[in-house]
C-alpha atoms as a PDB file:
ATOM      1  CA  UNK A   1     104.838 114.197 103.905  1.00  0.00           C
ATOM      2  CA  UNK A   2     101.641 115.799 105.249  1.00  0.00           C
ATOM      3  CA  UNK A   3      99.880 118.573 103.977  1.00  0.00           C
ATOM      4  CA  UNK A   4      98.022 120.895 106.460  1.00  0.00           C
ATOM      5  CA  UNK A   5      97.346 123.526 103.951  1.00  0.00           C
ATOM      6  CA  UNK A   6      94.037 123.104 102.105  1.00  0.00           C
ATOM      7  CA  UNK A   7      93.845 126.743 100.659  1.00  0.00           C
ATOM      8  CA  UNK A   8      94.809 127.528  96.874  1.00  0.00           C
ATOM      9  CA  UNK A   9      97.596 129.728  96.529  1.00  0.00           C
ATOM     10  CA  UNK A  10      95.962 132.635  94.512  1.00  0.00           C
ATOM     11  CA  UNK A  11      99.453 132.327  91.884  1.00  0.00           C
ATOM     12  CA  UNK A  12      97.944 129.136  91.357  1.00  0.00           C
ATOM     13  CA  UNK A  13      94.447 129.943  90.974  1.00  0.00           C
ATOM     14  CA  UNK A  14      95.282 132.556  88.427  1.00  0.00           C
ATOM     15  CA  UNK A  15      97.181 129.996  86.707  1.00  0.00           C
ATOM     16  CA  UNK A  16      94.536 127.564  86.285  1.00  0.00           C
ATOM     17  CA  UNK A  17      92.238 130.142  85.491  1.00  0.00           C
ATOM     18  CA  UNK A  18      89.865 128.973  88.502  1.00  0.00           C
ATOM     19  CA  UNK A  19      88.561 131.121  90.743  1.00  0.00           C
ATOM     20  CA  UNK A  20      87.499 128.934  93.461  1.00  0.00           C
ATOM     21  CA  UNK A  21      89.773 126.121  94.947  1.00  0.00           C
ATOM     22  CA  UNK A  22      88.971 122.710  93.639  1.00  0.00           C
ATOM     23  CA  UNK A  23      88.559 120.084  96.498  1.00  0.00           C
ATOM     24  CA  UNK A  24      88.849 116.742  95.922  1.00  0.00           C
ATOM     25  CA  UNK A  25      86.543 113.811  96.507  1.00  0.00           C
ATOM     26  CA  UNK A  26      86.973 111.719  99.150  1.00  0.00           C
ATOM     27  CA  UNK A  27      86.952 108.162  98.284  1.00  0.00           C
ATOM     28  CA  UNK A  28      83.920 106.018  98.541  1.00  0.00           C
ATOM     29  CA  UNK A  29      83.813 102.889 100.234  1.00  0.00           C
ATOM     30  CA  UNK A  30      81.360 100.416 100.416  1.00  0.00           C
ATOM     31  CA  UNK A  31      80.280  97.644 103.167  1.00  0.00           C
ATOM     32  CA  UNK A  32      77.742  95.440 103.536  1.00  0.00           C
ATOM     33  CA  UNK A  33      76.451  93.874 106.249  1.00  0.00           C
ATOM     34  CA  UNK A  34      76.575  90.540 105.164  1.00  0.00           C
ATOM     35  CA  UNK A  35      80.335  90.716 103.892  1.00  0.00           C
ATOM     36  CA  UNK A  36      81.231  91.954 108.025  1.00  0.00           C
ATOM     37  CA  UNK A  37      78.654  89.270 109.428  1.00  0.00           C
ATOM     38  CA  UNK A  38      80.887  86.494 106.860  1.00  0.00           C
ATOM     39  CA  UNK A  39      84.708  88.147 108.334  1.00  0.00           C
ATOM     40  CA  UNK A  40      83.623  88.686 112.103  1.00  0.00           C
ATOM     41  CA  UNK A  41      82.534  84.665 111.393  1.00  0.00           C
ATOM     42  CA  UNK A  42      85.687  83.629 110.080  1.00  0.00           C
ATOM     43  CA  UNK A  43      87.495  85.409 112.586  1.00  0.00           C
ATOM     44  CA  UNK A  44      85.804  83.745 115.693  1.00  0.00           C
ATOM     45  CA  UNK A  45      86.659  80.244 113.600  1.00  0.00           C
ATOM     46  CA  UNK A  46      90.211  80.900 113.675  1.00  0.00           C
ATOM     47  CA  UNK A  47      90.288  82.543 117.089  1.00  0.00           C
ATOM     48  CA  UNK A  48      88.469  79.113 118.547  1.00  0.00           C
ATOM     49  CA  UNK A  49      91.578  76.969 116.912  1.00  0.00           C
ATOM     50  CA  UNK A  50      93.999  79.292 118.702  1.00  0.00           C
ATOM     51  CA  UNK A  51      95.432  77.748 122.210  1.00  0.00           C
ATOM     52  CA  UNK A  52      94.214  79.462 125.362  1.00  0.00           C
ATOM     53  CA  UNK A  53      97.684  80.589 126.662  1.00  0.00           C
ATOM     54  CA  UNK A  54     100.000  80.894 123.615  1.00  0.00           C
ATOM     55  CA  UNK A  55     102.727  82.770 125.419  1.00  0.00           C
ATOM     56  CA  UNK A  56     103.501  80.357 127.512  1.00  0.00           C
ATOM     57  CA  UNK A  57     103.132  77.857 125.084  1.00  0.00           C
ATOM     58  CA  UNK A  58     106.088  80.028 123.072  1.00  0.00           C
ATOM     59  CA  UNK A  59     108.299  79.946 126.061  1.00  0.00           C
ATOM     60  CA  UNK A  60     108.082  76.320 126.525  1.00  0.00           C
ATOM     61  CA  UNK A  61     109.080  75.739 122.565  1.00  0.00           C
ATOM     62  CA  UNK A  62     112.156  78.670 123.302  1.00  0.00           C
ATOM     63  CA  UNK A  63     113.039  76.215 126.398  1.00  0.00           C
ATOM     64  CA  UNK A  64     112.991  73.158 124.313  1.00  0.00           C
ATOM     65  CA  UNK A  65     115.117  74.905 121.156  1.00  0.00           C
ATOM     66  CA  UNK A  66     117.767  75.794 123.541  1.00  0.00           C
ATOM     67  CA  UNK A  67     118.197  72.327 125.161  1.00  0.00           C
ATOM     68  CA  UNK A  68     118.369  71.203 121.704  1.00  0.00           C
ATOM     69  CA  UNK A  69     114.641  68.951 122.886  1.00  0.00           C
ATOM     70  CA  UNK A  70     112.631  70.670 119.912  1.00  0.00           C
ATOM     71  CA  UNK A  71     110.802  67.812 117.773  1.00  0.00           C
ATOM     72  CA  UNK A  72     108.316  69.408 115.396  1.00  0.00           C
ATOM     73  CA  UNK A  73     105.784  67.399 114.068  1.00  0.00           C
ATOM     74  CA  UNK A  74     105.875  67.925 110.231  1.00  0.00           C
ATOM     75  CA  UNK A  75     102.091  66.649 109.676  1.00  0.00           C
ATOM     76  CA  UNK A  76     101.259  69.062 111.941  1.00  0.00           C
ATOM     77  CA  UNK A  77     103.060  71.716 110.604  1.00  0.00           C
ATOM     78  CA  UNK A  78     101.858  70.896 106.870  1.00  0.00           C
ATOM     79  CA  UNK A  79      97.910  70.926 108.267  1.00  0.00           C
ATOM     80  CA  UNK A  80      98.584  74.630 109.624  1.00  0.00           C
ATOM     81  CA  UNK A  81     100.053  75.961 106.816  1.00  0.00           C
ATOM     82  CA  UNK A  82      97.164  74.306 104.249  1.00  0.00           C
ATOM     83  CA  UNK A  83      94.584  75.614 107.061  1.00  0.00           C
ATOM     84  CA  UNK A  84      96.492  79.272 107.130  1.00  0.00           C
ATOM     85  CA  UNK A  85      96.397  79.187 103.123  1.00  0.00           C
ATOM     86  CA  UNK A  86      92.395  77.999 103.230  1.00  0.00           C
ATOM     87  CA  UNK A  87      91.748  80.977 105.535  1.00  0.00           C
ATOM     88  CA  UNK A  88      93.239  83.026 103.246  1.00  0.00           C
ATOM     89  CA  UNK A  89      91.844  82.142 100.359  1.00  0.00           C
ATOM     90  CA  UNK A  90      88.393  82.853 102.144  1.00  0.00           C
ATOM     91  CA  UNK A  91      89.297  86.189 103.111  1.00  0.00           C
ATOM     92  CA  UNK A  92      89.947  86.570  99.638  1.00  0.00           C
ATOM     93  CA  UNK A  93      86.928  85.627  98.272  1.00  0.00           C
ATOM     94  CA  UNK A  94      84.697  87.537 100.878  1.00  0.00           C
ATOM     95  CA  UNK A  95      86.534  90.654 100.448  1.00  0.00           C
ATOM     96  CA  UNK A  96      86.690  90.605  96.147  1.00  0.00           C
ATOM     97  CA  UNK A  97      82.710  90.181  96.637  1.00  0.00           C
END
């Protein structure tokens, strides 16, 4: 639900014994430099790893399911998952700075 209205009912105000609406604070967040120079890094790691086309590369995997071709390469698989949970762990630890 959104609230539009911003104005204190004055039933409310005379309730709370105020007799100018309260607003509240907006919430202060913090960012340094450093911590967006460390995430913009990380991402450009990542994105590097990525392949070029990876549509196509998606289709051809679809292809090979269907035909019943598919052969995944479980070292492979266990590297990208230990490399997805490394990343992770470093977005972690740059963003709880």
């Amino acid at each position: 639900m959104k609230v539009t209205e911003t104005k204190i009912s004055s039933a409310v105000q005379a309730k709370a014994g105020a007799e100018t609406p309260v607003k509240a604070a907006a919430p202060v967040e913090k960012v340094s430099v450093k911590q967006s120079e460390a995430v913009n890094a990380t991402i450009a790691h990542v994105k590097s790893g990525l392949p070029a086309d990876r549509t196509a590369r998606i289709q051809e995997i679809a292809t090979a399911v269907k035909k019943g071709q598919y052969q995944p390469n479980a070292q492979q698989i266990a590297e990208r998952i230990m490399d997805q949970a490394e990343l992770e762990a470093r977005l972690r630890a740059l963003l709880d700075k």
